[in-house]
Protein backbone atom coordinates (compact mmCIF):
# COMPACT_ATOMS: atom_id res chain seq x y z
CA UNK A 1 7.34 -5.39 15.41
CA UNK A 2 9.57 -5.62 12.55
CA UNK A 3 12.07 -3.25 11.32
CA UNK A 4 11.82 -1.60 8.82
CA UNK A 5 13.64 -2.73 5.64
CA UNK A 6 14.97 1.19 5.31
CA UNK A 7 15.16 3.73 7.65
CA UNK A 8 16.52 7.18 6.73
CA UNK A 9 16.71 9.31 9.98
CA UNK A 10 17.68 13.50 9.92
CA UNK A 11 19.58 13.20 7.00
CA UNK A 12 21.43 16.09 5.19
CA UNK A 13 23.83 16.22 2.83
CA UNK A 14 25.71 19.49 1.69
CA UNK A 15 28.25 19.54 -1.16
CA UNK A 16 31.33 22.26 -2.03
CA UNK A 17 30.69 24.40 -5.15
CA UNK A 18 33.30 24.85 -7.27
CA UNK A 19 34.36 28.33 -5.07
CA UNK A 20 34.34 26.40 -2.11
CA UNK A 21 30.13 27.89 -1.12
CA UNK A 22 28.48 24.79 0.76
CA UNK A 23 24.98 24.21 -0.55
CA UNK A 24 22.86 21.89 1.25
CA UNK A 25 21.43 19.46 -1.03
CA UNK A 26 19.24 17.36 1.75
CA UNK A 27 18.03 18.67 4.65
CA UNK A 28 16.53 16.70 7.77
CA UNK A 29 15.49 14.12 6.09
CA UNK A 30 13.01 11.22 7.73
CA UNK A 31 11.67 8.36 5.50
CA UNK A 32 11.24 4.69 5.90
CA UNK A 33 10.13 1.73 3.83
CA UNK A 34 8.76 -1.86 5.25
CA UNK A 35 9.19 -5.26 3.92
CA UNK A 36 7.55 -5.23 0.09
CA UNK A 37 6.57 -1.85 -0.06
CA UNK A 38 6.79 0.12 -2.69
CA UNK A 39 7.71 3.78 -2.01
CA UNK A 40 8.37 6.54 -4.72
CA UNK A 41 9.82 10.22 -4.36
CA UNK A 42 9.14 12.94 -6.52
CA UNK A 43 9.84 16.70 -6.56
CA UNK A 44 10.71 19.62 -8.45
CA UNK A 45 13.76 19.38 -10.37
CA UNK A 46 16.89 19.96 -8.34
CA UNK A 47 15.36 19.04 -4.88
CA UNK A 48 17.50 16.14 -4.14
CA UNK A 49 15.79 13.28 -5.17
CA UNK A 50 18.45 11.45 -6.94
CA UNK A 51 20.96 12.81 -4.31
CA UNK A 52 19.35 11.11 -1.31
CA UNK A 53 19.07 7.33 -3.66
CA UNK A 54 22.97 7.42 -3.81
CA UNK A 55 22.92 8.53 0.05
CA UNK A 56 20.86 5.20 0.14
CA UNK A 57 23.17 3.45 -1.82
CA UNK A 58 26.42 4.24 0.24
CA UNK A 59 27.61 6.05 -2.84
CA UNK A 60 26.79 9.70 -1.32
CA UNK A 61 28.27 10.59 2.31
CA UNK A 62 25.87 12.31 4.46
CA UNK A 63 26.88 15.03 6.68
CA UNK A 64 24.03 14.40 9.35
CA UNK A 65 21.66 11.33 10.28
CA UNK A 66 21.80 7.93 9.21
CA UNK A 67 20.82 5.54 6.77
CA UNK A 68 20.03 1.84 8.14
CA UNK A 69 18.88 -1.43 6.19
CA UNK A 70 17.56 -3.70 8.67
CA UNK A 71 19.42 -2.21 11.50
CA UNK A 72 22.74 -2.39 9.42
CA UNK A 73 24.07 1.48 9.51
CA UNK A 74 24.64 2.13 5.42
CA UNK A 75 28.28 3.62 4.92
CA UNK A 76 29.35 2.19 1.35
CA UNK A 77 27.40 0.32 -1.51
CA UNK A 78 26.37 -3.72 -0.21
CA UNK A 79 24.49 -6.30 -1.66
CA UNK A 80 21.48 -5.67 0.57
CA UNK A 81 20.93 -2.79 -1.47
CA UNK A 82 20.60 -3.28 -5.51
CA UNK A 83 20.84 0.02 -7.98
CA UNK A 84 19.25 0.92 -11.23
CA UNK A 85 20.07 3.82 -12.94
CA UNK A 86 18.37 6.24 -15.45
CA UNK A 87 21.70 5.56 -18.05
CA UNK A 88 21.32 1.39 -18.12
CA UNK A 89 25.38 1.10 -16.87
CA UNK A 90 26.21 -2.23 -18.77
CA UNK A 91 29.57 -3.53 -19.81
CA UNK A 92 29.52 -2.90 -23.63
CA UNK A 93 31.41 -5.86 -23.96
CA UNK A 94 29.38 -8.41 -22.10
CA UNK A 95 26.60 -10.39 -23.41
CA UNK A 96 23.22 -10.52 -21.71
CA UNK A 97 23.77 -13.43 -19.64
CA UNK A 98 27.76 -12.02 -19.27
CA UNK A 99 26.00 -8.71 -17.82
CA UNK A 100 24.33 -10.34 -15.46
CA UNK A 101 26.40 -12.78 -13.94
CA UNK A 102 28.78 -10.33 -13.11
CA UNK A 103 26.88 -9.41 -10.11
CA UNK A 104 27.46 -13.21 -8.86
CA UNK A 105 31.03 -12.47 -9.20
CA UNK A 106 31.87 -12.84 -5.45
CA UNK A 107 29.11 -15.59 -4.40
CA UNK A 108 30.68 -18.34 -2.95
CA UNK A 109 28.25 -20.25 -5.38
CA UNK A 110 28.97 -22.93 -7.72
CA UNK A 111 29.27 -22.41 -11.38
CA UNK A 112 26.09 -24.23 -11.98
CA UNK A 113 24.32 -22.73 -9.01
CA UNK A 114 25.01 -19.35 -10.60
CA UNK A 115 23.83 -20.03 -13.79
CA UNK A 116 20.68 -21.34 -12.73
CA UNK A 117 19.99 -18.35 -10.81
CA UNK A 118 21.34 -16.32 -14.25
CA UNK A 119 18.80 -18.12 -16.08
CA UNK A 120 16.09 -17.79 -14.04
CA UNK A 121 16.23 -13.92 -14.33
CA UNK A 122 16.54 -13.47 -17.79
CA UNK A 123 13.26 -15.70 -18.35
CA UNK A 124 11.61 -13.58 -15.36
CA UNK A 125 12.48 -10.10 -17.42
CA UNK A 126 11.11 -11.74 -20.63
CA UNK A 127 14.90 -11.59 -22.38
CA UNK A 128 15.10 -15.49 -23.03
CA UNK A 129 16.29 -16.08 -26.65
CA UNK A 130 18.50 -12.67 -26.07
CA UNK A 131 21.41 -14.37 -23.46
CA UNK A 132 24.29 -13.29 -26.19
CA UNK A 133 22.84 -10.31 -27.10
CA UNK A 134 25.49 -7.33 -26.67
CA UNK A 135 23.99 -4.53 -25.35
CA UNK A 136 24.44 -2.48 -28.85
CA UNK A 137 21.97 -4.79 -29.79
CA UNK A 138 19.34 -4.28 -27.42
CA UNK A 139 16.69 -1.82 -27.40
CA UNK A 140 16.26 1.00 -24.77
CA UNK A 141 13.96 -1.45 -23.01
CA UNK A 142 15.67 -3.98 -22.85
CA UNK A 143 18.80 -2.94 -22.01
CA UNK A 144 17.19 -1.23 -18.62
CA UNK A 145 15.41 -5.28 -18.35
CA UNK A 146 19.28 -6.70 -18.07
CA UNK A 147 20.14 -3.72 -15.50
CA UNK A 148 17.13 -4.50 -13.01
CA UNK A 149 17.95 -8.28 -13.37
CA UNK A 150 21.61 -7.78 -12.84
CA UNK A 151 20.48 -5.29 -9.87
CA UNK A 152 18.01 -8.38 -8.19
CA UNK A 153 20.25 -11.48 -9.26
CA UNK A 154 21.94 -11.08 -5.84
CA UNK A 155 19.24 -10.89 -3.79
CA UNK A 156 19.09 -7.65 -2.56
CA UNK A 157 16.52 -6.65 0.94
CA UNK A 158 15.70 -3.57 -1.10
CA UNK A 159 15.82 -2.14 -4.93
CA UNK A 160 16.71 1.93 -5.44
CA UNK A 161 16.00 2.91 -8.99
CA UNK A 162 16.75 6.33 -9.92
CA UNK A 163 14.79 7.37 -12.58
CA UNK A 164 15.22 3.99 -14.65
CA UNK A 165 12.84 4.75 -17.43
CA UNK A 166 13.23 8.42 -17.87
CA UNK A 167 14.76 7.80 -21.72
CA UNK A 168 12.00 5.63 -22.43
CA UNK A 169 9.25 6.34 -24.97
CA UNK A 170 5.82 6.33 -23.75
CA UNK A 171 4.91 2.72 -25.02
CA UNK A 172 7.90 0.81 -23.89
CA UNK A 173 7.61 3.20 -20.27
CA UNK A 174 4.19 1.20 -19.91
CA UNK A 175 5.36 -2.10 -20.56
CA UNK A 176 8.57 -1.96 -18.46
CA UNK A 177 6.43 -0.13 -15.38
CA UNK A 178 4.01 -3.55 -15.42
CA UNK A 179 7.27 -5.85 -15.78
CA UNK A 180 8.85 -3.75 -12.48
CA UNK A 181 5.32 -4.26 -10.96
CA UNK A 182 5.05 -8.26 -11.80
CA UNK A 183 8.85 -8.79 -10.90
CA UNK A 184 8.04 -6.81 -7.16
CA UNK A 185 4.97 -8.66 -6.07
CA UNK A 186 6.58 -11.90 -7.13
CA UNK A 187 10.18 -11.12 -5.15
CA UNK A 188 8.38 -9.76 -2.15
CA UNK A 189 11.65 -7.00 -1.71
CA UNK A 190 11.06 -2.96 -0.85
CA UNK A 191 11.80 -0.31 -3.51
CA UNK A 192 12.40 3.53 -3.59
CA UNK A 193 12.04 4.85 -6.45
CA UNK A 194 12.72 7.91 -7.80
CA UNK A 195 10.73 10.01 -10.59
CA UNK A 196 9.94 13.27 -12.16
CA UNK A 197 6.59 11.77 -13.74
CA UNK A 198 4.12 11.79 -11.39
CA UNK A 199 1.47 9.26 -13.36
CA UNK A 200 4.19 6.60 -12.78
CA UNK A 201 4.31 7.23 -9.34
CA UNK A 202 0.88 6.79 -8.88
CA UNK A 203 0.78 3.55 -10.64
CA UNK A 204 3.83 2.11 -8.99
CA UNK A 205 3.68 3.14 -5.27
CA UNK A 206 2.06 2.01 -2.41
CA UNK A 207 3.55 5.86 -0.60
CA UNK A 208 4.70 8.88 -1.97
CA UNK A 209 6.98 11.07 -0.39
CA UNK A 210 6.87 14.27 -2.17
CA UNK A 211 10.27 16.72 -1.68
CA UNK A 212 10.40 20.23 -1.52
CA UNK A 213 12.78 22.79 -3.40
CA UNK A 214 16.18 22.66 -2.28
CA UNK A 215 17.27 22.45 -0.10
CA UNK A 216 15.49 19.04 -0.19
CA UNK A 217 12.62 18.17 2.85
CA UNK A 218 10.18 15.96 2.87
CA UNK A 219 7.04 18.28 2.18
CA UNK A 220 4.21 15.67 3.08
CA UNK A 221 3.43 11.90 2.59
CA UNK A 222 0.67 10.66 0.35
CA UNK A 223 -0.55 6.97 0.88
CA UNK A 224 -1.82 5.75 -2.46
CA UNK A 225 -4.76 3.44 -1.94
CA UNK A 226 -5.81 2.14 -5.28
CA UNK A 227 -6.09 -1.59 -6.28
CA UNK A 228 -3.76 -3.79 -7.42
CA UNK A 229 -2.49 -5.31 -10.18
CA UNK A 230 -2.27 -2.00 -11.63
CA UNK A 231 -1.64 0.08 -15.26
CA UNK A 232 -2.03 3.03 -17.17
CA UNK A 233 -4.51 1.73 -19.32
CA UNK A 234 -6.80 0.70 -16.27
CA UNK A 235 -6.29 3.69 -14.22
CA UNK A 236 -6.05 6.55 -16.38
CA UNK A 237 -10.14 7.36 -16.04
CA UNK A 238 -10.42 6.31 -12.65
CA UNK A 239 -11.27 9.77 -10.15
CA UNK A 240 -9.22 8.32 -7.03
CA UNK A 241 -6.14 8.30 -10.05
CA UNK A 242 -7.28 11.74 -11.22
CA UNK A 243 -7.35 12.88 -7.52
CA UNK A 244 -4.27 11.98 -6.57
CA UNK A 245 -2.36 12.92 -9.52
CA UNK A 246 -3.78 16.51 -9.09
CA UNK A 247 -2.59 16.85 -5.88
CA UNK A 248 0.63 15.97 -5.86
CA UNK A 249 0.95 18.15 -9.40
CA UNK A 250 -0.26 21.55 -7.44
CA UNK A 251 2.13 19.77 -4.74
CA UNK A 252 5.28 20.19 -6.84
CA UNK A 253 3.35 23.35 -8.76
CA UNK A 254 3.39 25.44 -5.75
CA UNK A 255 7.52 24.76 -4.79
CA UNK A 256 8.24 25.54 -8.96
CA UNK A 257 6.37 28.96 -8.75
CA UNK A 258 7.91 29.77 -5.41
CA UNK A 259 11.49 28.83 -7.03
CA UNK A 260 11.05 30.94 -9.40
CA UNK A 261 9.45 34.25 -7.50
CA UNK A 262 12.71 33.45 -4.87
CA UNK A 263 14.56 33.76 -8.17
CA UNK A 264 13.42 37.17 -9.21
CA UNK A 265 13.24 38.77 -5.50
CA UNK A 266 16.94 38.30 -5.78
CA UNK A 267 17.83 38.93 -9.50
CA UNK A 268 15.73 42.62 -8.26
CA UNK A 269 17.58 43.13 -5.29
C-alpha cells in the first residue's frame, strides 16, 4: 500500500503569550491525505486551523508529533509542499510571468525549459494576455490565480491553501473554487485546505476534518460523497448538499456556544 502523500501524527503546538503563559494552539493532532485527494478543515474561529497549515508547511515548529510528506519528516518549508495564502503574497514589482517564475529560481532548468513550464501555467489559470500585468493591475481574482500558479509551477506532491479566497466576493469565490477544482483533477496532486465557509468545503473536498475550540482536536471526520465535477450552482438544491452542510454547521454551532458559556462561567467566577 502506498503512503500517504501527508501524514500528520499527535501533533501539538503551544505558543508563549506575551507574559510568558503557554497556550496550546494544537493538540494531538492525527490527519492524513492520499495521492489526489482533496481534504478541507474547518472550525470555529481561533481553533487552529491556519496554525496547523504552517505546521504543514515547515513554517510553524511543533512541540509534539510529526509531520511527514511521503515518508520525508517536514522540519522547514520544501518544494514538495506549495503555499497559498488568504493575502495573495506577490512581489509588487514583478510582472505576472516575473511572479511566477520566481518559484523556478533554483531549478537546474534551462531558460527555455522554464519558460515553457511559465507559460503553460498562466494559460492553465486563464491569465494569458495578462504575462506583464503588475499585480496593482490585477483584480482580487486574479492576483490569488498568479499565487496558486506560482505555488504549482514547481511541482509540488501536495498544495496547502489557507483560506485563499476569503477576500473574495461571492461571484469571483465561485469562479476561482471551479478553476482550483479543474486545475486539481487535471494535476492529480493532494490539497488541504483550510476554510471558515463551510459551502466551499462541501464543494471542494473529498474529506472534512472538522476542529474543535482551542485548543485545536480533530472533533470527527466527514467523508463527502457527492459527484463530481462539482459547483455551487449545481449543488446548492441538492438534499445530500443540504445534509451535509447542516451538519457540519451544528458541528462548529455546538463548539461556538460552548466557547462562549466557558466564557461567562469564568467572567462569573
Amino acid at each position: 500500500m502506498n503512503s500517504p502523500t501527508l501524514e500528520i501524527s499527535q501533533l501539538s503546538i503551544i505558543f508563549k503569550s506575551n507574559n510568558q503563559k503557554e497556550i496550546t494552539a494544537v493538540e494531538n493532532v492525527n490527519l492524513s491525505i492520499n495521492h489526489n485527494e482533496f481534504v478541507s478543515i474547518i472550525g470555529p474561529s481561533g481553533c487552529g486551523k491556519s496554525t496547523l497549515l504552517r505546521a504543514a508547511a515547515g513554517l510553524e515548529k511543533p512541540q509534539c508529533g510529526k509531520i511527514l510528506v511521503e515518508d520525508n519528516i517536514v522540519t522547514r518549508p520544501g518544494a514538495d509542499r506549495g503555499m497559498v495564502f488568504q493575502t495573495y503574497t506577490l512581489f509588487p514589482w514583478l510582472t505576472t510571468y516575473e511572479n511566477i517564475l520566481f518559484s523556478l529560481k533554483k531549478s537546474l532548468l534551462s531558460a527555455a525549459e522554464k519558460e515553457t513550464i511559465v507559460r503553460h501555467y498562466i494559460q492553465m489559470i486563464g491569465l494569458k494576455g495578462f504575462e506583464n500585468a503588475y499585480p496593482s493591475q490585477l483584480s482580487g481574482g486574479m492576483r490569488q490565480r498568479v499565487a496558486i500558479a506560482r505555488a504549482l509551477v514547481y511541482q509540488p506532491k501536495i498544495l496547502l491553501m489557507d483560506e485563499p479566497f476569503g477576500a473574495l466576493d461571492a461571484q469571483t469565490r465561485m469562479v476561482m473554487q471551479e478553476l482550483l477544482l479543474d486545475v486539481w483533477e487535471r494535476q492529480r496532486l493532494a490539497v488541504l485546505f483550510v476554510t471558515h465557509d463551510v459551502e466551499e468545503a462541501v464543494i471542494l473536498s473529498d474529506r472534512i476534518y472538522v476542529m474543535s475550540n482551542r485548543p485545536g482536536r480533530i472533533k470527527t471526520v466527514i467523508q463527502i460523497d457527492l459527484p463530481r465535477p462539482r459547483s455551487l450552482i449545481d449543488l446548492e438544491s441538492s438534499p445530500d448538499f443540504l445534509s451535509y452542510k447542516r451538519t457540519l454547521l451544528d458541528l462548529i454551532r455546538q463548539d461556538t456556544i460552548f466557547s462562549q458559556n466557558q466564557i461567562l462561567s469564568e467572567g462569573i467566577a
